[in-house]
Each structure stands twice: as C-alpha cells, then as structure tokens.
N, C-alpha and C. Protein backbone atom coordinates (compact mmCIF):
# COMPACT_ATOMS: atom_id res chain seq x y z
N UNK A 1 10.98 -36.43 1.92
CA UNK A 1 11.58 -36.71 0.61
C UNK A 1 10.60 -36.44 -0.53
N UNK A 2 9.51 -37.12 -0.27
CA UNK A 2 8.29 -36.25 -1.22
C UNK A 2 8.35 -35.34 -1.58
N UNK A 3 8.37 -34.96 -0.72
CA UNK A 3 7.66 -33.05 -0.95
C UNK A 3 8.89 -32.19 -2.29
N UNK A 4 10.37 -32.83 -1.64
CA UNK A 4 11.28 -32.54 -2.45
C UNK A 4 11.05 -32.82 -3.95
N UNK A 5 10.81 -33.94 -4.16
CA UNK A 5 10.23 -34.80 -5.44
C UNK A 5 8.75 -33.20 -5.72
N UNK A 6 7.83 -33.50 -4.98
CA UNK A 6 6.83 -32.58 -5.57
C UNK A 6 7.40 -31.19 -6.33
N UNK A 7 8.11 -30.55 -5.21
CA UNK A 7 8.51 -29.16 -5.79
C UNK A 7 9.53 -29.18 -7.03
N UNK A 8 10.25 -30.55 -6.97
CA UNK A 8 11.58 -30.41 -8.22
C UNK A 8 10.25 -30.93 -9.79
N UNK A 9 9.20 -31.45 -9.11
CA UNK A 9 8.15 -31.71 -10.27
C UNK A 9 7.49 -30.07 -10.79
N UNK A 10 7.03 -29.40 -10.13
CA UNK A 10 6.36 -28.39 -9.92
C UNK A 10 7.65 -27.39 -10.72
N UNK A 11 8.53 -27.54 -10.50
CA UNK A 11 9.67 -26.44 -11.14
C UNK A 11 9.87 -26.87 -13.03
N UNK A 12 9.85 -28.22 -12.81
CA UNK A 12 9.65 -28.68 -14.62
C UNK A 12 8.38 -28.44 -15.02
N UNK A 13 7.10 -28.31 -14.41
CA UNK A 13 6.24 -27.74 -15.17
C UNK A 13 5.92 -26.36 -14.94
N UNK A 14 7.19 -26.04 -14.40
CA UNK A 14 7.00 -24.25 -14.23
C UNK A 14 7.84 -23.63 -16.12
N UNK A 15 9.04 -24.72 -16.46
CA UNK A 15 9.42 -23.98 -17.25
C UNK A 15 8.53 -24.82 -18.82
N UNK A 16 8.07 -26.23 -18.40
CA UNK A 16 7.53 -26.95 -19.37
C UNK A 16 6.35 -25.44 -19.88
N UNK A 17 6.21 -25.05 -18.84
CA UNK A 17 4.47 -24.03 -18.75
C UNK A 17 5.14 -22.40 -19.73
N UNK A 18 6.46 -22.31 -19.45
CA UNK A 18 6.89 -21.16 -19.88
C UNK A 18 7.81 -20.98 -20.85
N UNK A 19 8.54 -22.08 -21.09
CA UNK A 19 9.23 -21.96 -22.90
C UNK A 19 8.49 -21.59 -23.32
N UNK A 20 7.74 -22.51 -24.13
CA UNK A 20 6.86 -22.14 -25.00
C UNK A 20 6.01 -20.88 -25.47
N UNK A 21 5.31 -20.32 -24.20
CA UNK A 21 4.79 -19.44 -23.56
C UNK A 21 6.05 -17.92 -24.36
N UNK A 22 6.72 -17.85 -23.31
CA UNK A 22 8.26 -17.08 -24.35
C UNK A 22 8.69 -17.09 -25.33
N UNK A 23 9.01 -18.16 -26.44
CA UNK A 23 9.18 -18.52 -27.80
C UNK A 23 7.97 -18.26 -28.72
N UNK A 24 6.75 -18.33 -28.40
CA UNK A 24 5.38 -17.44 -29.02
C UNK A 24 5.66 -16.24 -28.87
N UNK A 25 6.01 -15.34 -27.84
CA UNK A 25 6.24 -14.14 -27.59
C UNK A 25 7.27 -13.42 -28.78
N UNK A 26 8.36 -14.18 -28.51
CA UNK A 26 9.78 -14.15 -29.93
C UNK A 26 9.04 -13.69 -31.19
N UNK A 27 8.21 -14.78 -31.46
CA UNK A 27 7.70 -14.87 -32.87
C UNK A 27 6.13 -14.30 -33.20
N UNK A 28 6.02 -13.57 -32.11
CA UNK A 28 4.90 -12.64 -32.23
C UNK A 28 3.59 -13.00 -32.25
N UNK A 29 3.37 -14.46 -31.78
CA UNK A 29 2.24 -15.24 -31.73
C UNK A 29 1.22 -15.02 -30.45
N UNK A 30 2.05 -14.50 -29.32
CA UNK A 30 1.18 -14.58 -28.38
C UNK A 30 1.40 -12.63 -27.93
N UNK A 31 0.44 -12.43 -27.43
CA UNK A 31 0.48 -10.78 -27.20
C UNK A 31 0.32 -10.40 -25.57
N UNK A 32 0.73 -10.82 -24.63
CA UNK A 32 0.65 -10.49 -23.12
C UNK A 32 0.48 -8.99 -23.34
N UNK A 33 -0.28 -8.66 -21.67
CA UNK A 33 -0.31 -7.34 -21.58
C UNK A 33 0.27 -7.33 -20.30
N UNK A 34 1.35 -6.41 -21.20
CA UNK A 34 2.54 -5.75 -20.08
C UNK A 34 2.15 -5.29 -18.61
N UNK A 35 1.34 -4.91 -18.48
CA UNK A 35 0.72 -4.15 -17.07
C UNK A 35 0.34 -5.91 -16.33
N UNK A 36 -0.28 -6.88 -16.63
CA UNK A 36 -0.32 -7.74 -16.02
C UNK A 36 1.14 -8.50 -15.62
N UNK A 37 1.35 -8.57 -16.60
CA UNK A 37 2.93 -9.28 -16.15
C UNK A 37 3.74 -8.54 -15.28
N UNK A 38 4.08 -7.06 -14.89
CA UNK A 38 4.69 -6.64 -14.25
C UNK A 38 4.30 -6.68 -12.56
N UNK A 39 2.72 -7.09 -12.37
CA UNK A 39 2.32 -6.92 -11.31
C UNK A 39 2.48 -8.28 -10.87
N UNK A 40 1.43 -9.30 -11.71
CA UNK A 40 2.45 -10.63 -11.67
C UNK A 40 4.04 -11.08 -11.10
N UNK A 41 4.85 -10.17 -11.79
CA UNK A 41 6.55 -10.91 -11.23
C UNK A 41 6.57 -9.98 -10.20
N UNK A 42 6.38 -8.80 -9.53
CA UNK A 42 6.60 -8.20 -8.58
C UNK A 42 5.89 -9.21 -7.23
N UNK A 43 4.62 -9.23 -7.20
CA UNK A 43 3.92 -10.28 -6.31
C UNK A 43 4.47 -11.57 -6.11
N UNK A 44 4.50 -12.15 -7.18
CA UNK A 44 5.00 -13.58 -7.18
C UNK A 44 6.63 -13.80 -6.61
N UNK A 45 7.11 -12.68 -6.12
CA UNK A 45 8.86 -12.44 -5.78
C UNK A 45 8.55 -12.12 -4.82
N UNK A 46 7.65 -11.46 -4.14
CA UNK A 46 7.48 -10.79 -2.86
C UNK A 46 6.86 -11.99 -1.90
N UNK A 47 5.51 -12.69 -2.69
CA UNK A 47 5.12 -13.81 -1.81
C UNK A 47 6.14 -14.80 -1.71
N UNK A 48 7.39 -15.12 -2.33
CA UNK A 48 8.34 -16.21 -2.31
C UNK A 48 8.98 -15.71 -1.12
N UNK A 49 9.81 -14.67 -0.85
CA UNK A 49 9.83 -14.58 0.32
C UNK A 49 9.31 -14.69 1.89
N UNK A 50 7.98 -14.23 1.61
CA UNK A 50 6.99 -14.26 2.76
C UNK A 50 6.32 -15.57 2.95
N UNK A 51 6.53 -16.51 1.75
CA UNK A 51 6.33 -18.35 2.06
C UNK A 51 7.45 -18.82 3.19
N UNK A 52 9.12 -17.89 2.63
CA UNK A 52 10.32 -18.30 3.21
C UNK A 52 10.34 -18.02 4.90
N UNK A 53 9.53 -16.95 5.10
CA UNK A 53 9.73 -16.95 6.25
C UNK A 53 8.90 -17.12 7.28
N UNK A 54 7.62 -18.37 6.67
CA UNK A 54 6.56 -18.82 7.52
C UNK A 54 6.96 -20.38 6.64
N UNK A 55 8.76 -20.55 7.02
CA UNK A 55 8.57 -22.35 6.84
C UNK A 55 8.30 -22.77 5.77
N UNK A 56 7.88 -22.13 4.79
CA UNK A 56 7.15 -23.01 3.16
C UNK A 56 8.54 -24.05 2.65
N UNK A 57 9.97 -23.86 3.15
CA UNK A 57 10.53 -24.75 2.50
C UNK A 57 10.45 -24.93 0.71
N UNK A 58 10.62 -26.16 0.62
CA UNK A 58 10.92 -26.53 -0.48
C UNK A 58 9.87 -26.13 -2.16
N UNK A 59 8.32 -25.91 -1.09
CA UNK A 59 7.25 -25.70 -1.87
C UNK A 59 7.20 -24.49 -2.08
N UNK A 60 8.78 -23.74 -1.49
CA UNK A 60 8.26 -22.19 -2.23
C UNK A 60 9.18 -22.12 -3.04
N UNK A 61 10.19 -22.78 -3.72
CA UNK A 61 11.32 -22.29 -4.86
C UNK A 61 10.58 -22.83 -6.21
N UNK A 62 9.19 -23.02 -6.43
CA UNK A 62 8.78 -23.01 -7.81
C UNK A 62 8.01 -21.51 -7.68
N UNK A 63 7.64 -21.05 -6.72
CA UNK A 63 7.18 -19.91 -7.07
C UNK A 63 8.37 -18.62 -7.00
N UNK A 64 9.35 -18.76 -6.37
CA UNK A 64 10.30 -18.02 -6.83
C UNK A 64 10.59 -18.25 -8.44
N UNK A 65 10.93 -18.94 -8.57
CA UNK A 65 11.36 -18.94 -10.12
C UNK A 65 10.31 -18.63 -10.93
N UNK A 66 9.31 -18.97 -10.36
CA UNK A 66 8.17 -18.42 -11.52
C UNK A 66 7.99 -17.10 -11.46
N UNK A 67 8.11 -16.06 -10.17
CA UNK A 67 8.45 -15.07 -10.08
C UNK A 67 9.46 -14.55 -10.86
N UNK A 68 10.58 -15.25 -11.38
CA UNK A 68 11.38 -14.48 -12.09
C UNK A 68 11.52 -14.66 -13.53
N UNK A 69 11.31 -15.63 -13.77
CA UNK A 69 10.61 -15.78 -15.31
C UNK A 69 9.24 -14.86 -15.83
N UNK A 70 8.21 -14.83 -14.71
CA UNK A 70 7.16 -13.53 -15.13
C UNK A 70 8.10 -12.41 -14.99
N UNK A 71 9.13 -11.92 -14.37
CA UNK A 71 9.40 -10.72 -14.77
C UNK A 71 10.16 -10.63 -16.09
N UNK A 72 10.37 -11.83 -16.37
CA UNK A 72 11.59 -11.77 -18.02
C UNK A 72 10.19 -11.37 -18.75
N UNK A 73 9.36 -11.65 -18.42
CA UNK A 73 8.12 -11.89 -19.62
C UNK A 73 7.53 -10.62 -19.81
N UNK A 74 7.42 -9.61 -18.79
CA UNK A 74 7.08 -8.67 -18.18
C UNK A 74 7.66 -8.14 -19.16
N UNK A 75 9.31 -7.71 -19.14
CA UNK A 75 10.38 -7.50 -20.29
C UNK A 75 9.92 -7.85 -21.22
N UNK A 76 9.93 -8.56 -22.26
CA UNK A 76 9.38 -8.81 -23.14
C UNK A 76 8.47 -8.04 -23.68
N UNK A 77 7.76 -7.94 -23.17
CA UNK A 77 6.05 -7.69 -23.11
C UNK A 77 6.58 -6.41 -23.73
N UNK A 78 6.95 -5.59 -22.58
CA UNK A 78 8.08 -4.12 -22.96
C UNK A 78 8.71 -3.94 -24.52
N UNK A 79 9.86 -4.70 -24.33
CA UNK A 79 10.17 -4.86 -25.19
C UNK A 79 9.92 -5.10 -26.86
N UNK A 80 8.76 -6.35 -26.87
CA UNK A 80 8.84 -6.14 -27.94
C UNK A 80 7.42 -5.28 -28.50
N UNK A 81 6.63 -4.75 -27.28
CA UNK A 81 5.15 -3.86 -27.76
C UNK A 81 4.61 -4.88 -28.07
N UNK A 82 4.65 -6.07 -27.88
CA UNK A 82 3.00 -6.93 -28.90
C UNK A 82 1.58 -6.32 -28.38
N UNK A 83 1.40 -5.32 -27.33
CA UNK A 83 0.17 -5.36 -27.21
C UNK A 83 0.08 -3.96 -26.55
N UNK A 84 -0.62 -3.16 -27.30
CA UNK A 84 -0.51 -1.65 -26.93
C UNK A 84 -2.10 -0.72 -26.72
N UNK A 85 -2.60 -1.91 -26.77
CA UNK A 85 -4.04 -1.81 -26.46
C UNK A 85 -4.43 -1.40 -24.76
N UNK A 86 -3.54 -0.46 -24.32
CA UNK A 86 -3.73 -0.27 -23.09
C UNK A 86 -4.92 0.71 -22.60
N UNK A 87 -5.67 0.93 -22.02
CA UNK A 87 -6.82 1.42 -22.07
C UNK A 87 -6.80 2.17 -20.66
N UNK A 88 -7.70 2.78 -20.08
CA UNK A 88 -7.80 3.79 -19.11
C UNK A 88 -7.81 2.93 -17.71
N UNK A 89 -9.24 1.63 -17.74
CA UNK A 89 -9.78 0.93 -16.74
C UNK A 89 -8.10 -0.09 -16.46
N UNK A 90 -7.64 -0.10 -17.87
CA UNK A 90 -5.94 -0.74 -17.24
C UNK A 90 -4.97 -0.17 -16.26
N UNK A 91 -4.82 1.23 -16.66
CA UNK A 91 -4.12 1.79 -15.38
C UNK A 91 -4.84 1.86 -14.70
N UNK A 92 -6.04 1.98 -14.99
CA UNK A 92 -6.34 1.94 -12.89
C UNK A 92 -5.68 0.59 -11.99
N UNK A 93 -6.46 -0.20 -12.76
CA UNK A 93 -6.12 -1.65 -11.93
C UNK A 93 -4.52 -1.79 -12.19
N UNK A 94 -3.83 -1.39 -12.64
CA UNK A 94 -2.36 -1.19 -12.67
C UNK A 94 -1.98 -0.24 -11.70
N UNK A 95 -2.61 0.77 -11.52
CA UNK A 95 -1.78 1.56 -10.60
C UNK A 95 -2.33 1.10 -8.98
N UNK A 96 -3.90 0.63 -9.01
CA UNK A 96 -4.13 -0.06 -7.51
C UNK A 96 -3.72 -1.16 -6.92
N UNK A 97 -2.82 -1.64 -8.31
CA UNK A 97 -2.13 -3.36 -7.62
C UNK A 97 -0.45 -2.72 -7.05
N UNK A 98 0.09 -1.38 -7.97
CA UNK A 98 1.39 -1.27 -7.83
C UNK A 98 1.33 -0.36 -6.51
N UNK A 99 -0.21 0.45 -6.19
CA UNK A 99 0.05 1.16 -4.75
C UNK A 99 -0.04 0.25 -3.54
N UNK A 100 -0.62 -0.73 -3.97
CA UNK A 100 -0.95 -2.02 -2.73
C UNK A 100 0.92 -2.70 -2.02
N UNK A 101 1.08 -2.90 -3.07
CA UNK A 101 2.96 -2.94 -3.02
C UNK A 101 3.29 -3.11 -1.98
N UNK A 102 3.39 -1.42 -1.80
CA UNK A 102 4.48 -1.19 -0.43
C UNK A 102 4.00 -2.09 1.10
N UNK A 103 2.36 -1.94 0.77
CA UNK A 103 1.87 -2.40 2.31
C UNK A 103 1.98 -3.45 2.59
N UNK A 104 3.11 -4.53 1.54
CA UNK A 104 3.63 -5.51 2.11
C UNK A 104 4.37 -5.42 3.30
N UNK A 105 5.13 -4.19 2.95
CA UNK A 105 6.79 -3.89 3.67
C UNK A 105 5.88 -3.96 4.89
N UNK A 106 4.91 -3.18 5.06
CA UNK A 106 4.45 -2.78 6.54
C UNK A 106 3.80 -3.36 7.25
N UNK A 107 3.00 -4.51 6.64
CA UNK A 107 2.75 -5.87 7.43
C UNK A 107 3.12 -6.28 8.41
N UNK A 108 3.92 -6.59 9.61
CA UNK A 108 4.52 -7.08 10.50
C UNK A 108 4.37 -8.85 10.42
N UNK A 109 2.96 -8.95 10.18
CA UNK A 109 2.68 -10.25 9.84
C UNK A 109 2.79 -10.99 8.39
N UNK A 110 3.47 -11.83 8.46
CA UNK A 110 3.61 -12.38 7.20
C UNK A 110 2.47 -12.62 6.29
N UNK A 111 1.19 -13.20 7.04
CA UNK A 111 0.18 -13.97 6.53
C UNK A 111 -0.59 -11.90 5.74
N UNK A 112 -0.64 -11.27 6.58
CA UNK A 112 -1.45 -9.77 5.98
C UNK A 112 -0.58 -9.53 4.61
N UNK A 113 0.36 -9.93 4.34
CA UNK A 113 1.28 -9.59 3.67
C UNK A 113 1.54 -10.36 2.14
N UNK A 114 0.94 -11.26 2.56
CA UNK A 114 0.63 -12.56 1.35
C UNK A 114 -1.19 -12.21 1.39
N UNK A 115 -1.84 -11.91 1.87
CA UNK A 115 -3.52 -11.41 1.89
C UNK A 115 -3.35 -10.09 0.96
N UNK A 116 -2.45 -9.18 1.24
CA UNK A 116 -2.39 -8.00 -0.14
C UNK A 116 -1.76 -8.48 -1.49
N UNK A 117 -0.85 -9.03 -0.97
CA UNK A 117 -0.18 -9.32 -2.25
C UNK A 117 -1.08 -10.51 -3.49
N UNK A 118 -1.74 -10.99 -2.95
CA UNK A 118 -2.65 -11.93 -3.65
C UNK A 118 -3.93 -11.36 -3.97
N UNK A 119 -4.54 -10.31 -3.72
CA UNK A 119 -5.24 -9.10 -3.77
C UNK A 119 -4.85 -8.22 -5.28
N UNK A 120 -3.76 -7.73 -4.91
CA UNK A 120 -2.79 -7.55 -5.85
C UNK A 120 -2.59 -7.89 -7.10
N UNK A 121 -2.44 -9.51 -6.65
CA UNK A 121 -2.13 -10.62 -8.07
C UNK A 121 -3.30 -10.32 -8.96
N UNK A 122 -4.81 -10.52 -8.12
CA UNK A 122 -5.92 -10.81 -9.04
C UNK A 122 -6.45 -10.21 -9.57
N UNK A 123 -5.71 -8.47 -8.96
CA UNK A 123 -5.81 -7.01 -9.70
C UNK A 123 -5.04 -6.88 -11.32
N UNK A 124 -4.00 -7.50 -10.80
CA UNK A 124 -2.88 -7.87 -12.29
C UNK A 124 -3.65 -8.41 -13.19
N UNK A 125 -4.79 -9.07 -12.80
CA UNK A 125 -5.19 -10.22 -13.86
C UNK A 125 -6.12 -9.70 -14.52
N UNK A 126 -6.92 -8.30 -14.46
CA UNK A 126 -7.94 -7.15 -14.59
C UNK A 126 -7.31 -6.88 -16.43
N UNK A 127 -6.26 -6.55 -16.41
CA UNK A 127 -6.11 -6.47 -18.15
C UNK A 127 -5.94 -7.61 -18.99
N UNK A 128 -5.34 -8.68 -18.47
CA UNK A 128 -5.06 -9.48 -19.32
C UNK A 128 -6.94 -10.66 -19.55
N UNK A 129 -7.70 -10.23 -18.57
CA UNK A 129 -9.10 -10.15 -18.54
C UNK A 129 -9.48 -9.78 -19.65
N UNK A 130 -9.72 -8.50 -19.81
CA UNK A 130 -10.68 -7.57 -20.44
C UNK A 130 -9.85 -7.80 -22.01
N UNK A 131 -8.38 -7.55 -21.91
CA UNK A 131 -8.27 -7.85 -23.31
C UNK A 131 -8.05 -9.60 -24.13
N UNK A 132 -8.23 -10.52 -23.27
CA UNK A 132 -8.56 -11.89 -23.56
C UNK A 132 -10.15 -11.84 -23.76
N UNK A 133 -11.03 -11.11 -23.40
CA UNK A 133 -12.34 -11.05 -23.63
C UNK A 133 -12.61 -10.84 -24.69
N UNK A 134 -12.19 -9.64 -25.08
CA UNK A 134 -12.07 -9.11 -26.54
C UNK A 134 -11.15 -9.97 -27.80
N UNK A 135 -9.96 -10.24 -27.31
CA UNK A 135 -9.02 -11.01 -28.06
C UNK A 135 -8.93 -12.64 -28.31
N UNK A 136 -9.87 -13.50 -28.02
CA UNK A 136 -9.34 -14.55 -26.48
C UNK A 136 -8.57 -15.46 -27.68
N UNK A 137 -8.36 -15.63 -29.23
CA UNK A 137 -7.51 -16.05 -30.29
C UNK A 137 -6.33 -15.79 -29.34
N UNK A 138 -6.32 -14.75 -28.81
CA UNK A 138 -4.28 -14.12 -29.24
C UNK A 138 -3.99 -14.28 -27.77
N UNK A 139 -4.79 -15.53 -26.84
CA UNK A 139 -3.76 -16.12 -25.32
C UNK A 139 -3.57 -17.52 -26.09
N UNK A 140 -2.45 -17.99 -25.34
CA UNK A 140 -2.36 -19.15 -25.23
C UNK A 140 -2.96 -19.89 -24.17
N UNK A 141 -3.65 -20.76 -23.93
CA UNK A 141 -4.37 -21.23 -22.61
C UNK A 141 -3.44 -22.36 -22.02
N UNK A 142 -2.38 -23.08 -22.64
CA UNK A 142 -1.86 -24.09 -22.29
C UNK A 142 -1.03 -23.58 -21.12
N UNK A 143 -0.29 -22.37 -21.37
CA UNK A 143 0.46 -22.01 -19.47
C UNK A 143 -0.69 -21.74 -18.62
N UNK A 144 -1.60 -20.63 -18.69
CA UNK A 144 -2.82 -21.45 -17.72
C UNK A 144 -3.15 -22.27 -16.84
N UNK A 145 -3.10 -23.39 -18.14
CA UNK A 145 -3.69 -25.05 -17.79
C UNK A 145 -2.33 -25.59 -17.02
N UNK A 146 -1.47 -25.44 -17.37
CA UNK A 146 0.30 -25.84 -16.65
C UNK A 146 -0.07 -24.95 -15.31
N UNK A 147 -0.53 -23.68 -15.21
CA UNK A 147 0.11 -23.29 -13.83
C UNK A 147 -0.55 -23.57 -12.84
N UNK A 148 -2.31 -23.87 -13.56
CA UNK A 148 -3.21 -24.60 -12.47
C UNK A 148 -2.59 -25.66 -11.34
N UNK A 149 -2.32 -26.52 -12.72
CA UNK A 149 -1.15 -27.82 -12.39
C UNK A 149 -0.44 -27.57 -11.28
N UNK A 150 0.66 -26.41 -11.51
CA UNK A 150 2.16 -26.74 -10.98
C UNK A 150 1.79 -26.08 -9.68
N UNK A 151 0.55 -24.72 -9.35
CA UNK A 151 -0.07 -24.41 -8.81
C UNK A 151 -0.70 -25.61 -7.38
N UNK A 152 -1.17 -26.84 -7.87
CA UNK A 152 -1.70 -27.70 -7.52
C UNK A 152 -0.34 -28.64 -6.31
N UNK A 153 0.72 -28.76 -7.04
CA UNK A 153 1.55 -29.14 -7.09
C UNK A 153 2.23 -29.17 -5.87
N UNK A 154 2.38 -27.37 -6.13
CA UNK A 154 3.06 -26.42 -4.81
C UNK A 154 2.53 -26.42 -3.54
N UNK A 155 1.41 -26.45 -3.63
CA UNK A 155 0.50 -26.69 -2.67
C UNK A 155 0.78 -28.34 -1.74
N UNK A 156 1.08 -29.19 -2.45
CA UNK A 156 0.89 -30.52 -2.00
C UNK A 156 2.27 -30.71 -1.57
N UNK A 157 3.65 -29.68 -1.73
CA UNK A 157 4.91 -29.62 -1.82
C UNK A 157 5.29 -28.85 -0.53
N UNK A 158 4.43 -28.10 -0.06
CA UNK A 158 4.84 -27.15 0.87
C UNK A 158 4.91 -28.52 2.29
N UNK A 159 6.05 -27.58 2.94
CA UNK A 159 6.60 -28.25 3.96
C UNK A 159 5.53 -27.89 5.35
N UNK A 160 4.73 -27.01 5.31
CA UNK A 160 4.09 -26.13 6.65
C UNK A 160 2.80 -25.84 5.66
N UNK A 161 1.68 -25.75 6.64
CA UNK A 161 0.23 -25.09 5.86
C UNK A 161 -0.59 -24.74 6.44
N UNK A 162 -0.34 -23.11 5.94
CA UNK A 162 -0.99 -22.08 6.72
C UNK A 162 -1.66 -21.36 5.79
N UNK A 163 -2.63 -20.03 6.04
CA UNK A 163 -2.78 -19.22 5.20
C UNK A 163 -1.65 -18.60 4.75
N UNK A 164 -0.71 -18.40 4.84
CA UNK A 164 0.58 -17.68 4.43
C UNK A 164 1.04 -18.19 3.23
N UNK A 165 0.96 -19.77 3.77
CA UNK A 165 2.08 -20.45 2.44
C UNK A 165 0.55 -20.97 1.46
N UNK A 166 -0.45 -21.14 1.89
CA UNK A 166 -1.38 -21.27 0.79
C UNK A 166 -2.20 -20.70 0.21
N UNK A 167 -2.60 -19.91 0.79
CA UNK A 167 -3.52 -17.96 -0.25
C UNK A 167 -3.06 -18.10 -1.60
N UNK A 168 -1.91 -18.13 -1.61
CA UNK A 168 -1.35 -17.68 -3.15
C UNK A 168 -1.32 -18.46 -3.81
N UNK A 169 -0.58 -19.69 -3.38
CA UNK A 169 -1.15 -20.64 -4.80
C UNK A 169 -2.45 -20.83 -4.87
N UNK A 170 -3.36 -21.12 -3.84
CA UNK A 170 -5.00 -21.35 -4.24
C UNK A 170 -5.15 -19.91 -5.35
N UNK A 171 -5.36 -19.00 -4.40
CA UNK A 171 -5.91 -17.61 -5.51
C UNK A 171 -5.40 -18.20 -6.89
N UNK A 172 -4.58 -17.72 -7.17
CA UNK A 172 -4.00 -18.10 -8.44
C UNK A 172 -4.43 -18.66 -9.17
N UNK A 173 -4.39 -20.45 -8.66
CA UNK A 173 -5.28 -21.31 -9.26
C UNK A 173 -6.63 -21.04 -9.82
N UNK A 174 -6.86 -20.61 -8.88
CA UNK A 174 -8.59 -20.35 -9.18
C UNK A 174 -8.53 -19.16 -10.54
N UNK A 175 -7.74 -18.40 -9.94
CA UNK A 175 -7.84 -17.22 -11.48
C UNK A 175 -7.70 -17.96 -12.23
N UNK A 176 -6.91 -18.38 -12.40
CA UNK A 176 -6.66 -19.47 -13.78
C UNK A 176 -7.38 -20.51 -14.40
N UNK A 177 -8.13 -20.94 -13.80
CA UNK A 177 -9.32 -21.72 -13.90
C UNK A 177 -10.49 -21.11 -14.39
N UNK A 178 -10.81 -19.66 -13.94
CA UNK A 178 -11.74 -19.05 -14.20
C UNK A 178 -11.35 -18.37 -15.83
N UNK A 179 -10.13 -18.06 -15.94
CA UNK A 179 -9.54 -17.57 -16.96
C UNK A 179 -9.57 -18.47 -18.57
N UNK A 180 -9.23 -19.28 -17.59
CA UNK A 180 -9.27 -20.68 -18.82
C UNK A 180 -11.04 -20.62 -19.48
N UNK A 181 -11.60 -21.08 -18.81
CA UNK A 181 -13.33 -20.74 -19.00
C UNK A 181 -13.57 -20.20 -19.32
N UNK A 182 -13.12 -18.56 -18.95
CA UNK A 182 -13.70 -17.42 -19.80
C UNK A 182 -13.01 -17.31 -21.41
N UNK A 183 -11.95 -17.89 -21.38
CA UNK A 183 -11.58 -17.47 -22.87
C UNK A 183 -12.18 -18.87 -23.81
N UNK A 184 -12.03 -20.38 -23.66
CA UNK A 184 -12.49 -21.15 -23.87
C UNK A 184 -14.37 -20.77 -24.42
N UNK A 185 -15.10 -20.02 -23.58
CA UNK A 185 -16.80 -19.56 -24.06
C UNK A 185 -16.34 -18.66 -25.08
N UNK A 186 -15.61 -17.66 -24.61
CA UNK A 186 -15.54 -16.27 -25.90
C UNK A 186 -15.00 -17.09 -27.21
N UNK A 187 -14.24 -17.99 -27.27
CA UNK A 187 -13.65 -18.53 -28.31
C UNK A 187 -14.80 -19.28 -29.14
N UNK A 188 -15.61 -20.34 -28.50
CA UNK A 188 -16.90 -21.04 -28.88
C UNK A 188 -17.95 -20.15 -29.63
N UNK A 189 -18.26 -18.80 -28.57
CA UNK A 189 -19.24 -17.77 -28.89
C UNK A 189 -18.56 -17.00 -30.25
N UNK A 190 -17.61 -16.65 -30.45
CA UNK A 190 -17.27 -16.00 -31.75
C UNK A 190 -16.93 -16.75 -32.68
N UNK A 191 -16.41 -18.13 -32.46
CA UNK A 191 -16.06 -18.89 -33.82
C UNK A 191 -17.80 -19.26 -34.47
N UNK A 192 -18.89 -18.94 -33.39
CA UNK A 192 -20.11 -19.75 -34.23
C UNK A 192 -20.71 -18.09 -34.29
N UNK A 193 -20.34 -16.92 -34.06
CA UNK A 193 -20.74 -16.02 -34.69
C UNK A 193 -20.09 -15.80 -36.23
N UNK A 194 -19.26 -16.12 -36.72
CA UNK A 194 -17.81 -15.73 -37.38
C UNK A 194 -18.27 -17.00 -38.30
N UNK A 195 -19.06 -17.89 -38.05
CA UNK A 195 -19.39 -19.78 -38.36
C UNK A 195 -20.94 -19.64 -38.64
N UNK A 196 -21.54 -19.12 -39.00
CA UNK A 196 -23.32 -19.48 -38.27
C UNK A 196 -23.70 -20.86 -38.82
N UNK A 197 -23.03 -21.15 -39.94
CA UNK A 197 -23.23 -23.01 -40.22
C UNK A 197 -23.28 -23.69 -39.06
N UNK A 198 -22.07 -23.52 -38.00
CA UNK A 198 -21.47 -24.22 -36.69
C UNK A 198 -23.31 -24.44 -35.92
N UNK A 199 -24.15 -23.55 -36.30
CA UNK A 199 -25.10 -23.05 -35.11
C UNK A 199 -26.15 -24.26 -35.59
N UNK A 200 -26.10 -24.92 -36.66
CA UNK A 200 -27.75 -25.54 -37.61
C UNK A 200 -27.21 -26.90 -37.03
C-alpha cells in the first residue's frame, strides 16, 4: 500500500516540478535546449517500459509520465526557438545519444537496455551543461531540485530492485545534483565578477 502512496506522491511532484517549469517556457523566461529535451523524453519512455517488464510496478508510472511531459517540453523547446545557441560539440552528443537508441531494441536483456539508455540520458545532459555554464541566469534550478526529489521517491516506490528498475532513477539523480552545483558556483562566480563590491 506504501509504495502506491510513494509513486501517487512522486507523480505530484512530477507535475508540481513541471508546471511551472512549462509556464516559464510560455513566457519566455526559461530557455531549454531542445537537443536535451528530445533525448531526455525518448529515454525516459523507453526506460518506463523496460522498468515494466522487470516488475517495477507502481514505481514506474512517474517516470512514464515524466517521459511524456519531457517530450511536450521537447516541443516547446521546438516550437517556440528560445534557445538557438546550438553549437557543433551539441550535435555530436545529440547525435551519439540518438544512435545509442536503437541498441535498446537489441538488448535481449532488459537490465543492458536501461545501462544504454541511461548512458544516453547523461549524453542528453552534455548541452543543457555547456549552455547552463555559460548561461546558468536563464535555468531554472527548482525542477532539478523537484526531480532529485521525485527521483528519490521512485526509487523508494518501486515494487522489485534491481539494476534495471534502479540505474535510471539513481543516474539521473545524480546528474541533477551535479547540475544543480554547477549552475549554483557559475551563478556565485559571475554575480561577484559582475559585483566586485560582493568580493571586499
């Protein structure tokens, strides 16, 4: 009965983590880069399945849905151009997360299959990196900090625990953690370059 409770928790801070997140997007406040988000909702749809069929139960329908909300975002992203700063070192790591793809299909094993695809994920995370480095004003860190969370969540929600059903939310987590940090210093380091009062 828990676990049910965990994952129906984990799904409200999947969308608590992503209104907002989307409604910045609307109003031109937040600037995702499209190449991450698309590799993002492709992975995150592919591992929901491959949780489904090593038992994950109940602890895998927040990552489905979060899978499909990153692909609305993905859209978006498209859609409205906020961020066109796409650079060379982006397609690469865009085109080595989207050739990794297929070798889900060919996995036989579920667990090799969630090991690329989470490979994959942290390849996705290569632009929205480099241009949060440069940018780190124009992320929002609060979905981040939510997906660590709901991340955390899923984990404690899953019905079975294996490498299969847990690779992906850990990875994740951890990107996100590391992500959070890295933009959190760049933000400190340029507001007291931009500040030199901040420094005396």
């Amino acid at each position: 009965m828990y676990k049910a409770i965990l994952s129906t928790v984990a799904v409200g801070v999947t969308f608590v983590a992503f209104v907002p997140y989307i409604r910045s997007i609307w109003h031109g406040q937040t600037k995702p880069h499209v190449f991450s988000w698309v590799v993002w909702g492709l992975t995150t749809v592919i591992v929901f399945f491959a949780q489904l069929a090593d038992n994950a139960g109940m602890g895998a329908l927040p990552i489905g849905i979060s899978g499909m909300i990153t692909l609305y975002i993905a859209f978006l992203s498209y859609q409205y151009r906020v961020d066109n700063t796409i650079t060379q070192i982006d397609w690469v790591f865009f085109i080595l997360a989207l050739s990794s793809l297929p070798c889900w299909y060919f996995a036989s094993d579920p667990l090799w299959a969630v090991v690329i695809l989470s490979v994959t994920d942290l390849l996705g995370f290569a632009p929205t990196f480099r241009k949060a480095y440069i940018s780190p004003f124009e992320e929002q860190l609060t979905i981040f900090v939510l997906m660590l969370f709901r991340n955390s969540l899923v984990i404690a929600a899953l019905e079975h625990y294996s490498m299969t059903t847990v690779l992906f939310p850990v990875a994740v987590g951890m990107a996100c953690g590391c992500f959070i940090a890295m933009v959190l210093i760049r933000r400190s380091i340029l507001s007291q370059a931009y500040n030199p009062q901040d420094r005396a």
